[in-house]
C-alpha atoms as a PDB file:
ATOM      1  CA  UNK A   1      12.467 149.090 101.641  1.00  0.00           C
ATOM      2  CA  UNK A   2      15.602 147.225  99.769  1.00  0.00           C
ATOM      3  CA  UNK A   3      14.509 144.119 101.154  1.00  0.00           C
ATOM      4  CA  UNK A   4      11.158 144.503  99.999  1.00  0.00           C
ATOM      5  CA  UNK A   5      12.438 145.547  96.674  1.00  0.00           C
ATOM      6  CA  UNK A   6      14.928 142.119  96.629  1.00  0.00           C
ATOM      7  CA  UNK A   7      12.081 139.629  98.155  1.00  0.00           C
ATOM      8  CA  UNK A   8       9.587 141.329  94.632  1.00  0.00           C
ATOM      9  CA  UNK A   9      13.065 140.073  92.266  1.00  0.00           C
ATOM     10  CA  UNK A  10      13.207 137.039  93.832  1.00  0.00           C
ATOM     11  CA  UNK A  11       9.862 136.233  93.949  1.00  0.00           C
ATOM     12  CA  UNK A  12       9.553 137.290  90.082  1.00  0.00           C
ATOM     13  CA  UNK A  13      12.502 135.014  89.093  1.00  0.00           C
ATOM     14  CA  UNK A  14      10.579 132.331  90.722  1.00  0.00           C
ATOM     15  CA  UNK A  15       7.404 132.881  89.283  1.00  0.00           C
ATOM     16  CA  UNK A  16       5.985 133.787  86.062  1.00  0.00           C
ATOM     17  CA  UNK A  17       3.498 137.065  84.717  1.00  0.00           C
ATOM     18  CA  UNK A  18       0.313 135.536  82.706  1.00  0.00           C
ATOM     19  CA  UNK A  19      -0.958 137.778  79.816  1.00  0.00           C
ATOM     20  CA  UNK A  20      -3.481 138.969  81.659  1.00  0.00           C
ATOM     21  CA  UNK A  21      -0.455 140.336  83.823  1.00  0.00           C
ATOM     22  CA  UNK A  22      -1.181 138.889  86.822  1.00  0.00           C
ATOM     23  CA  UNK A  23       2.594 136.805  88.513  1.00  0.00           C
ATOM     24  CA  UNK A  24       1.705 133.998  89.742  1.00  0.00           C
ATOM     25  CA  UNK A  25       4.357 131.489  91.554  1.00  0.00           C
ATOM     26  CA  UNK A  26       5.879 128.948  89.529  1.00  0.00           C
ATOM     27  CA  UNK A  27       5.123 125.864  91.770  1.00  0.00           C
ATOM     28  CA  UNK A  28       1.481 127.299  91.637  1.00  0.00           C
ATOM     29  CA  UNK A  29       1.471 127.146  87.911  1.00  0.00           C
ATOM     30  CA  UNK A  30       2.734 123.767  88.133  1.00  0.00           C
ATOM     31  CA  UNK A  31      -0.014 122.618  90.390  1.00  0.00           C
ATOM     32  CA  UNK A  32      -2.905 124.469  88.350  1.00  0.00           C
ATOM     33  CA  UNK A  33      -1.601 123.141  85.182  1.00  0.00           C
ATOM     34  CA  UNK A  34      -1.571 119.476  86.642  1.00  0.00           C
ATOM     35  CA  UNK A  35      -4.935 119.977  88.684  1.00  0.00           C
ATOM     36  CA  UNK A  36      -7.127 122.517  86.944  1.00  0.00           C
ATOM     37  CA  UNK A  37      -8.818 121.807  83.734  1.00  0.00           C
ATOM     38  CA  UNK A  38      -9.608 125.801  82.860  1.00  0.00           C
ATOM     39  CA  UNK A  39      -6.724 127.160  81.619  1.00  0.00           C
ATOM     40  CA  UNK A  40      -7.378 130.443  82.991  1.00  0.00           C
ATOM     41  CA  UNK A  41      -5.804 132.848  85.962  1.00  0.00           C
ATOM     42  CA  UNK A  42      -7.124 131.889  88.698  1.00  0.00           C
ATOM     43  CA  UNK A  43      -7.355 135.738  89.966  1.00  0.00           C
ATOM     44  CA  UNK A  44      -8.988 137.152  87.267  1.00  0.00           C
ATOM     45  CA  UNK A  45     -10.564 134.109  84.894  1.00  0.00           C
ATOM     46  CA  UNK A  46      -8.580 135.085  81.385  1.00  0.00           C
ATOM     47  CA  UNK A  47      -7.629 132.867  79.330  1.00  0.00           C
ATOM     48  CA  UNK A  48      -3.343 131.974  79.658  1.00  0.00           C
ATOM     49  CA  UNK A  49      -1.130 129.942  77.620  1.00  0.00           C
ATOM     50  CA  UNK A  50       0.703 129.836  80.577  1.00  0.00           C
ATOM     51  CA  UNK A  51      -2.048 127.710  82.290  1.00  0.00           C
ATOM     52  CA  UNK A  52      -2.775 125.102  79.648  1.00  0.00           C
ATOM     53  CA  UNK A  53      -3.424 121.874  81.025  1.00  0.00           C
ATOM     54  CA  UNK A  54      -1.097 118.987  80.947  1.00  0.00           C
ATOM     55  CA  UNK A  55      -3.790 116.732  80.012  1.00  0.00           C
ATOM     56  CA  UNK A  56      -4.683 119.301  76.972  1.00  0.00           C
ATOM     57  CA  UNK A  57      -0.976 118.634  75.699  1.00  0.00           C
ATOM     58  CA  UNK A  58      -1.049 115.412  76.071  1.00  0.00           C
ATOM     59  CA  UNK A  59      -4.257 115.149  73.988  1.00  0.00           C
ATOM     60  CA  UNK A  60      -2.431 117.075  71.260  1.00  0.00           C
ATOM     61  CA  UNK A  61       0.382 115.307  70.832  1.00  0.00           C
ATOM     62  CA  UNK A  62      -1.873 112.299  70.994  1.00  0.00           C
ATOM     63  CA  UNK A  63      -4.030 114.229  67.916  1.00  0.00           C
ATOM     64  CA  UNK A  64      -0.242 115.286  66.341  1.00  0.00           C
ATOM     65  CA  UNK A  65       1.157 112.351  66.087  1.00  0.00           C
ATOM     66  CA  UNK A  66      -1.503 110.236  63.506  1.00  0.00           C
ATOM     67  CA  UNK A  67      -1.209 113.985  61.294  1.00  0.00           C
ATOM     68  CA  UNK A  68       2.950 113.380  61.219  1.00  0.00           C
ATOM     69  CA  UNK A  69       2.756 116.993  63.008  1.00  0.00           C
ATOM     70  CA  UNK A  70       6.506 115.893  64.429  1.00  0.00           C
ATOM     71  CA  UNK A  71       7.653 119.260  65.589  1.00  0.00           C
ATOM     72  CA  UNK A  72       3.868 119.900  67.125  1.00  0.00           C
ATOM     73  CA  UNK A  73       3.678 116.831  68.398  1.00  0.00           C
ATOM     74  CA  UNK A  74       7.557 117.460  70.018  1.00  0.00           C
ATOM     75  CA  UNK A  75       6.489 120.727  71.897  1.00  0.00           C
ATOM     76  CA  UNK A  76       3.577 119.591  73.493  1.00  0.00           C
ATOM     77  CA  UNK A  77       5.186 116.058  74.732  1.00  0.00           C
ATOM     78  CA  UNK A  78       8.299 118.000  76.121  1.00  0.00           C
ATOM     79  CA  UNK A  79       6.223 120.543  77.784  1.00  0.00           C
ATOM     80  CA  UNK A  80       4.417 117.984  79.660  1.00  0.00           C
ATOM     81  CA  UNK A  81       7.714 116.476  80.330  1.00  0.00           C
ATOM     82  CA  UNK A  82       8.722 120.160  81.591  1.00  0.00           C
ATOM     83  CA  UNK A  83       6.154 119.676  84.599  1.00  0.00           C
ATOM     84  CA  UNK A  84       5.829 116.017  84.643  1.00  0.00           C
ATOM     85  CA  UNK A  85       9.312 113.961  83.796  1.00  0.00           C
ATOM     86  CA  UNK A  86       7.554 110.822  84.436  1.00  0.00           C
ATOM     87  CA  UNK A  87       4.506 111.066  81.879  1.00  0.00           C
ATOM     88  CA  UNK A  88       4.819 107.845  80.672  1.00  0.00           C
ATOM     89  CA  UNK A  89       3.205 107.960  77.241  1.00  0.00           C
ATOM     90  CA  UNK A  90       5.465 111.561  76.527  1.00  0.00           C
ATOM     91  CA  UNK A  91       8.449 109.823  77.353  1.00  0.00           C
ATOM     92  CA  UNK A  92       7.726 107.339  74.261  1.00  0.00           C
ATOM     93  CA  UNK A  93       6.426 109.672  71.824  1.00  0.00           C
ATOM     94  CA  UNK A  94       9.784 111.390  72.445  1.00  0.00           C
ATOM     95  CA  UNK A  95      11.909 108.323  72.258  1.00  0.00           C
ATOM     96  CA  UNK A  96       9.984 107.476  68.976  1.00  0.00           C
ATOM     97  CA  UNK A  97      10.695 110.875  67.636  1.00  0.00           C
ATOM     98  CA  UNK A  98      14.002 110.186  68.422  1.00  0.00           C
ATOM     99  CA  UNK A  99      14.345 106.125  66.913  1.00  0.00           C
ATOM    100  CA  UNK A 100      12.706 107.736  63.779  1.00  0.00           C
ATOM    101  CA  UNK A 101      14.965 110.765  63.617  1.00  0.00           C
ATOM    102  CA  UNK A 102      11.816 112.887  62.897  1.00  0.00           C
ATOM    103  CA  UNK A 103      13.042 116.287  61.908  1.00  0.00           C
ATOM    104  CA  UNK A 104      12.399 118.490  65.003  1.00  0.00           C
ATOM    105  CA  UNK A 105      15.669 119.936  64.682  1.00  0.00           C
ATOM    106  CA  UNK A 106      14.863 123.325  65.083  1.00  0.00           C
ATOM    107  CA  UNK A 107      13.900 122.514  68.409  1.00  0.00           C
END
């Protein structure tokens, strides 16, 4: 029984609980995020912040950035950068954020 209890913790630390409660593994978040255009748990079909799209972030920091939205347009290019470090067009939106010293300071 304590090993069962200590596999649950370590599995939790490594994975994540959606809204709609459901834990899903982290690396399986990754991959639904990158894959899956839904958004949604894949257990259940809710709706998750958790499980937004890359592409969806992507498009709104591509929206943010003609609006001057810095600090917007910040979040969504360094989550995508979260999951995908090599997301070519987030890596310069960031590094013109940074040339420009756009205030995202409270980043």
């Amino acid at each position: 029984m304590v090993l069962a209890v200590f596999a649950w913790k370590a599995f939790l630390r490594v994975g994540g609980r959606l809204t709609c409660g459901h834990v899903v593994h982290e690396r399986c978040v990754r991959e639904l995020r990158r894959l899956d255009a839904s958004g949604k748990c894949p257990l259940c079909g809710e709706a998750s912040a958790d499980l937004t799209p890359l592409q969806a972030l992507v498009e709104l920091a591509a929206v943010c950035w003609p609006r001057r939205s810095w600090v917007e347009c910040y979040r969504a290019a360094s989550e995508v950068l979260d999951q995908d470090a090599t997301n070519v067009d987030m890596l310069f939106i960031m590094s013109a954020l940074l040339f420009m010293g756009a205030d995202v300071q409270e980043m």
